[in-house]
N, C-alpha and C. Protein backbone atom coordinates (compact mmCIF):
# COMPACT_ATOMS: atom_id res chain seq x y z
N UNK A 1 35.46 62.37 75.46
CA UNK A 1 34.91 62.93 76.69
C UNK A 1 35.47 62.16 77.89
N UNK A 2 35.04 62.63 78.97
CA UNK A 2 36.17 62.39 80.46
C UNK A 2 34.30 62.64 81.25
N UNK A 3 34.10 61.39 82.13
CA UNK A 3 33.49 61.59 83.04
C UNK A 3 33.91 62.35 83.81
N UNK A 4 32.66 63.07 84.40
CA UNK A 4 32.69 64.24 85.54
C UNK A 4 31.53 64.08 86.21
N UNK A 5 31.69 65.24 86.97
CA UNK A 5 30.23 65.47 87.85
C UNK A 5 30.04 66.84 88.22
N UNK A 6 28.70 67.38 88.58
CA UNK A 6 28.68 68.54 88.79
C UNK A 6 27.24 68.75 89.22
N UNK A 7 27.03 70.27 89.75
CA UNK A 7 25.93 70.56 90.79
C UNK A 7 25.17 71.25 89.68
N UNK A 8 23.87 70.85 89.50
CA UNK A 8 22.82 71.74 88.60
C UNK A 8 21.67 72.03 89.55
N UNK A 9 21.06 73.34 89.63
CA UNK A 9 21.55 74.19 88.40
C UNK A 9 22.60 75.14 88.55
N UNK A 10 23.21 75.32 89.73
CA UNK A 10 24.77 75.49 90.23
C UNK A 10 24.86 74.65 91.65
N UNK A 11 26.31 75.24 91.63
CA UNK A 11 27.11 74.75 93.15
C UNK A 11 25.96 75.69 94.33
N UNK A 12 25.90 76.81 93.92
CA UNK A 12 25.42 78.09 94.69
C UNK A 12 23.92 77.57 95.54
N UNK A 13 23.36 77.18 94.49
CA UNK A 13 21.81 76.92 94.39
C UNK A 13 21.31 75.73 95.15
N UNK A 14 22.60 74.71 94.78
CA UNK A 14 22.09 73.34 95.69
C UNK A 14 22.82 73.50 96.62
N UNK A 15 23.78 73.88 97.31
CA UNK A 15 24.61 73.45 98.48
C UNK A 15 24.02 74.62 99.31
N UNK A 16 23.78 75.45 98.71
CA UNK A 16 22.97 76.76 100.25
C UNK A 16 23.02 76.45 101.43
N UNK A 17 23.60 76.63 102.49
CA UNK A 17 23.78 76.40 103.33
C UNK A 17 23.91 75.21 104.16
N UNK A 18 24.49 74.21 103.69
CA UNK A 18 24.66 72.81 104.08
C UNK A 18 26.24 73.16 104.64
N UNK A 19 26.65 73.00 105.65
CA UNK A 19 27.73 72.55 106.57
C UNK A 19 28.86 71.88 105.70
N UNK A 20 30.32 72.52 105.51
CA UNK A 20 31.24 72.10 104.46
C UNK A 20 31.89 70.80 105.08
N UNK A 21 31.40 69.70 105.97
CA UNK A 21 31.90 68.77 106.56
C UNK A 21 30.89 67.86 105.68
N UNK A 22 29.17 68.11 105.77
CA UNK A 22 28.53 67.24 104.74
C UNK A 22 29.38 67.55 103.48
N UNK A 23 29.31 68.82 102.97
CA UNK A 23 29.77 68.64 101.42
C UNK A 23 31.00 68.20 101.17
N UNK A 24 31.70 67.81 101.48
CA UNK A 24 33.11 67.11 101.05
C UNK A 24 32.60 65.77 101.36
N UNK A 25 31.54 65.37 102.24
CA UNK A 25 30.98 64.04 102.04
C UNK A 25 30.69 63.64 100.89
N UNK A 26 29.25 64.77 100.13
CA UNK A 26 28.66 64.53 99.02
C UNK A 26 29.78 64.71 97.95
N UNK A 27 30.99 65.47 98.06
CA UNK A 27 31.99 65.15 96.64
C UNK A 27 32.63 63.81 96.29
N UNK A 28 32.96 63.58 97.60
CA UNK A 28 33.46 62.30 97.71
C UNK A 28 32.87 60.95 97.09
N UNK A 29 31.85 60.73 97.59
CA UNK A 29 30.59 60.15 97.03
C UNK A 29 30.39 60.38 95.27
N UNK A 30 29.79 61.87 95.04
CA UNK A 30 30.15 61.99 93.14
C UNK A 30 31.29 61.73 92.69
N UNK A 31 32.80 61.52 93.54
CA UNK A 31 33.20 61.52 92.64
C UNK A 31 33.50 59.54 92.55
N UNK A 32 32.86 58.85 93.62
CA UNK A 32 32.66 57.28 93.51
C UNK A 32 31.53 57.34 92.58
N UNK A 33 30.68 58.28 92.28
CA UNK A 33 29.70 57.87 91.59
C UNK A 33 30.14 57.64 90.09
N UNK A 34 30.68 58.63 89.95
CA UNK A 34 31.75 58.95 88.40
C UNK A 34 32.50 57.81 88.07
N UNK A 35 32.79 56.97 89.08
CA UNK A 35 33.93 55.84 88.89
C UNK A 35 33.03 54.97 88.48
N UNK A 36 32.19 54.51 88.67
CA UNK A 36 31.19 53.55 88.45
C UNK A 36 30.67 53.73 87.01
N UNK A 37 30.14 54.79 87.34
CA UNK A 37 29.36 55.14 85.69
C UNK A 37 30.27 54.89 84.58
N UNK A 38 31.54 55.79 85.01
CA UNK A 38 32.62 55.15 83.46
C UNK A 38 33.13 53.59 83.62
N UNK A 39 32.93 53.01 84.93
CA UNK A 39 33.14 51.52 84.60
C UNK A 39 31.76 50.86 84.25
N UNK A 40 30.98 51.32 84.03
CA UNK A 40 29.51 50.66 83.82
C UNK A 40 29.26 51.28 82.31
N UNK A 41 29.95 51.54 82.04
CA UNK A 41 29.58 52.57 80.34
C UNK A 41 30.48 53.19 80.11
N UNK A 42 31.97 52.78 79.20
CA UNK A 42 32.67 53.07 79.22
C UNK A 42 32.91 54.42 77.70
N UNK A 43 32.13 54.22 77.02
CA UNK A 43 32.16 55.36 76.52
C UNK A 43 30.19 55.84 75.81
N UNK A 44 30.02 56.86 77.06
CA UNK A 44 29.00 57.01 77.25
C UNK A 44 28.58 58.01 76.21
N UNK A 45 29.21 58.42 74.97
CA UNK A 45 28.83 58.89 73.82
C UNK A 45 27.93 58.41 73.05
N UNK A 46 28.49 56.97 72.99
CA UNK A 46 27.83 55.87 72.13
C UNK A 46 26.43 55.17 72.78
N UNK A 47 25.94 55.22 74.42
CA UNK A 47 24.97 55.01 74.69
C UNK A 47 23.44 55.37 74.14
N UNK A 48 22.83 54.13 74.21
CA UNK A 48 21.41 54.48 73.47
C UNK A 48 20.35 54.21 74.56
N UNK A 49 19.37 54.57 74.43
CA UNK A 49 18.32 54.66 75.33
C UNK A 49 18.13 55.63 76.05
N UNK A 50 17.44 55.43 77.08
CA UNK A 50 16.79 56.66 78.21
C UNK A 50 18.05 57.14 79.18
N UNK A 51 17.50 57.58 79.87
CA UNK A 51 18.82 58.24 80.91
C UNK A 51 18.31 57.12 82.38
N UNK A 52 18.80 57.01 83.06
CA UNK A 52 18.56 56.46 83.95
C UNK A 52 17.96 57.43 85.06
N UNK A 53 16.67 56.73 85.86
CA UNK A 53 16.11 57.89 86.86
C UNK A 53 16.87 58.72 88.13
N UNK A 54 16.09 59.64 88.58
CA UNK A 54 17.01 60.44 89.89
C UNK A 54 17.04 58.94 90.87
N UNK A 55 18.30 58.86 91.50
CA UNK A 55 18.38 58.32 92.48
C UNK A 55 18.31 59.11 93.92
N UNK A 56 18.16 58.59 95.27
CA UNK A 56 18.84 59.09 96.62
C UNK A 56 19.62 58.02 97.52
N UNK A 57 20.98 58.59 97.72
CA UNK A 57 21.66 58.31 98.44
C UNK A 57 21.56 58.98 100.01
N UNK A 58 22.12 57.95 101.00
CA UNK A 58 22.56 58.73 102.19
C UNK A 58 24.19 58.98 102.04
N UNK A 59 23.87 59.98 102.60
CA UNK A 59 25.65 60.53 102.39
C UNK A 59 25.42 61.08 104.08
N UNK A 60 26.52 60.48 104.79
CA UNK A 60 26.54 61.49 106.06
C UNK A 60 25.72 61.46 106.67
N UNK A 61 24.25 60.97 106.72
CA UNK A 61 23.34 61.32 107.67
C UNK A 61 22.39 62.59 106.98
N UNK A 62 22.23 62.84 105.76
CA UNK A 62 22.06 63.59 104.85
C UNK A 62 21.49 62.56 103.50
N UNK A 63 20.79 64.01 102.95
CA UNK A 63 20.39 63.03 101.59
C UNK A 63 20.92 63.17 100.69
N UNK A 64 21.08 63.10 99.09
CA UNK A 64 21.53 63.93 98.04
C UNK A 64 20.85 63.13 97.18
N UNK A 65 20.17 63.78 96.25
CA UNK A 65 19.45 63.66 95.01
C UNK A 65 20.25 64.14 93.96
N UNK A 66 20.32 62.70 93.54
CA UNK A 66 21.59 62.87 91.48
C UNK A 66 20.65 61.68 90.48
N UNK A 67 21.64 61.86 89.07
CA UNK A 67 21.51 61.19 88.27
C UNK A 67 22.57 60.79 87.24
N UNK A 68 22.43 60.23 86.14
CA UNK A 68 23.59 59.82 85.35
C UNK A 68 23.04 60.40 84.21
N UNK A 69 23.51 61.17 83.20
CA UNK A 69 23.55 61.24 82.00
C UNK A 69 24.68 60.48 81.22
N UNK A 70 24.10 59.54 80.87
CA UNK A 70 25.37 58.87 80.22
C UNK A 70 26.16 59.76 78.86
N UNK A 71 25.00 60.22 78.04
CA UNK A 71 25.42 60.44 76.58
C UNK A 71 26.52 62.06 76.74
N UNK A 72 26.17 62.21 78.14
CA UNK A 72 27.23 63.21 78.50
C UNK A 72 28.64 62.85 79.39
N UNK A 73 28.34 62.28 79.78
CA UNK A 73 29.47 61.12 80.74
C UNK A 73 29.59 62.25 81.63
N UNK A 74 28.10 62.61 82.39
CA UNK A 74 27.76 63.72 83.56
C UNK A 74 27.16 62.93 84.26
N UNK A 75 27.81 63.00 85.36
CA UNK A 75 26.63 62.69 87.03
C UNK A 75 26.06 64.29 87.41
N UNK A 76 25.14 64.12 87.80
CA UNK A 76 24.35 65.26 88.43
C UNK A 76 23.97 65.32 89.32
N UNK A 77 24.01 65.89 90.51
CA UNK A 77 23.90 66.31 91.74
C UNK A 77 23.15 67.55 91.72
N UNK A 78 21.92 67.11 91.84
CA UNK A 78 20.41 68.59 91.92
C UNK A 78 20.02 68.93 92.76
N UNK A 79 20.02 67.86 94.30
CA UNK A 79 19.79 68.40 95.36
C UNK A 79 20.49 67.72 97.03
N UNK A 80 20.95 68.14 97.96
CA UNK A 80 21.30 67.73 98.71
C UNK A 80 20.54 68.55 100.14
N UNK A 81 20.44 67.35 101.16
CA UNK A 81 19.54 67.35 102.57
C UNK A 81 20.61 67.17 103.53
N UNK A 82 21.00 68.36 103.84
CA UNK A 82 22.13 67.75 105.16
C UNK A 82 21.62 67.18 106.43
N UNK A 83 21.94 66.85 107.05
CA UNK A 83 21.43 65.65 108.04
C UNK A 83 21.13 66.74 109.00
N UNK A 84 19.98 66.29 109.92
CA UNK A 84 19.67 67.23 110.85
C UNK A 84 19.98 67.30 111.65
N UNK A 85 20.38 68.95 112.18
CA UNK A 85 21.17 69.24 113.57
C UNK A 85 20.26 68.90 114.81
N UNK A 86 21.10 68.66 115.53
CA UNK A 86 20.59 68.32 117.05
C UNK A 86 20.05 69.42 117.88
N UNK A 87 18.79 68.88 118.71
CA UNK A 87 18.08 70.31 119.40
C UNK A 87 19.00 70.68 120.57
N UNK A 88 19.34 71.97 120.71
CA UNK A 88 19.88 72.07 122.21
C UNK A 88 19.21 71.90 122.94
């Protein structure tokens, strides 16, 4: 297996209308997250135990809610908060 990352329960569902200047933030970010996880658990097949809990990051001035599945060598990205627009 090959770490990855990906949007559950789609791309469609979590990114809804968030501004494509945040989301190339939040890819950027999964895909540092991905780098970590396979250097922190390098073959995350063989991992035993629990999964590790949802975290939140700021990304951008924005939030994003993920996690690690190791035994899948999946980051997950379930929800993202784009940062709030300014009042005219």
């Amino acid at each position: 297996m090959t770490w990855s990352w990906e949007y559950l329960p789609s791309e469609q569902h979590v990114t809804a209308g968030a501004p494509a200047e945040f989301l190339a933030a939040v890819e950027r970010r999964a895909a540092e997250l991905v780098r970590a996880a396979a250097a922190f658990c390098l073959d995350g097949t063989t991992y035993q135990g629990s999964g590790e809990p949802m975290r939140y990051l700021d990304v951008a001035g924005g939030l994003v809610a993920h996690y690690v599945v190791p035994r899948l060598e999946l980051v997950v990205i379930c929800q993202v908060t784009p940062p709030p627009t300014p009042c005219s």
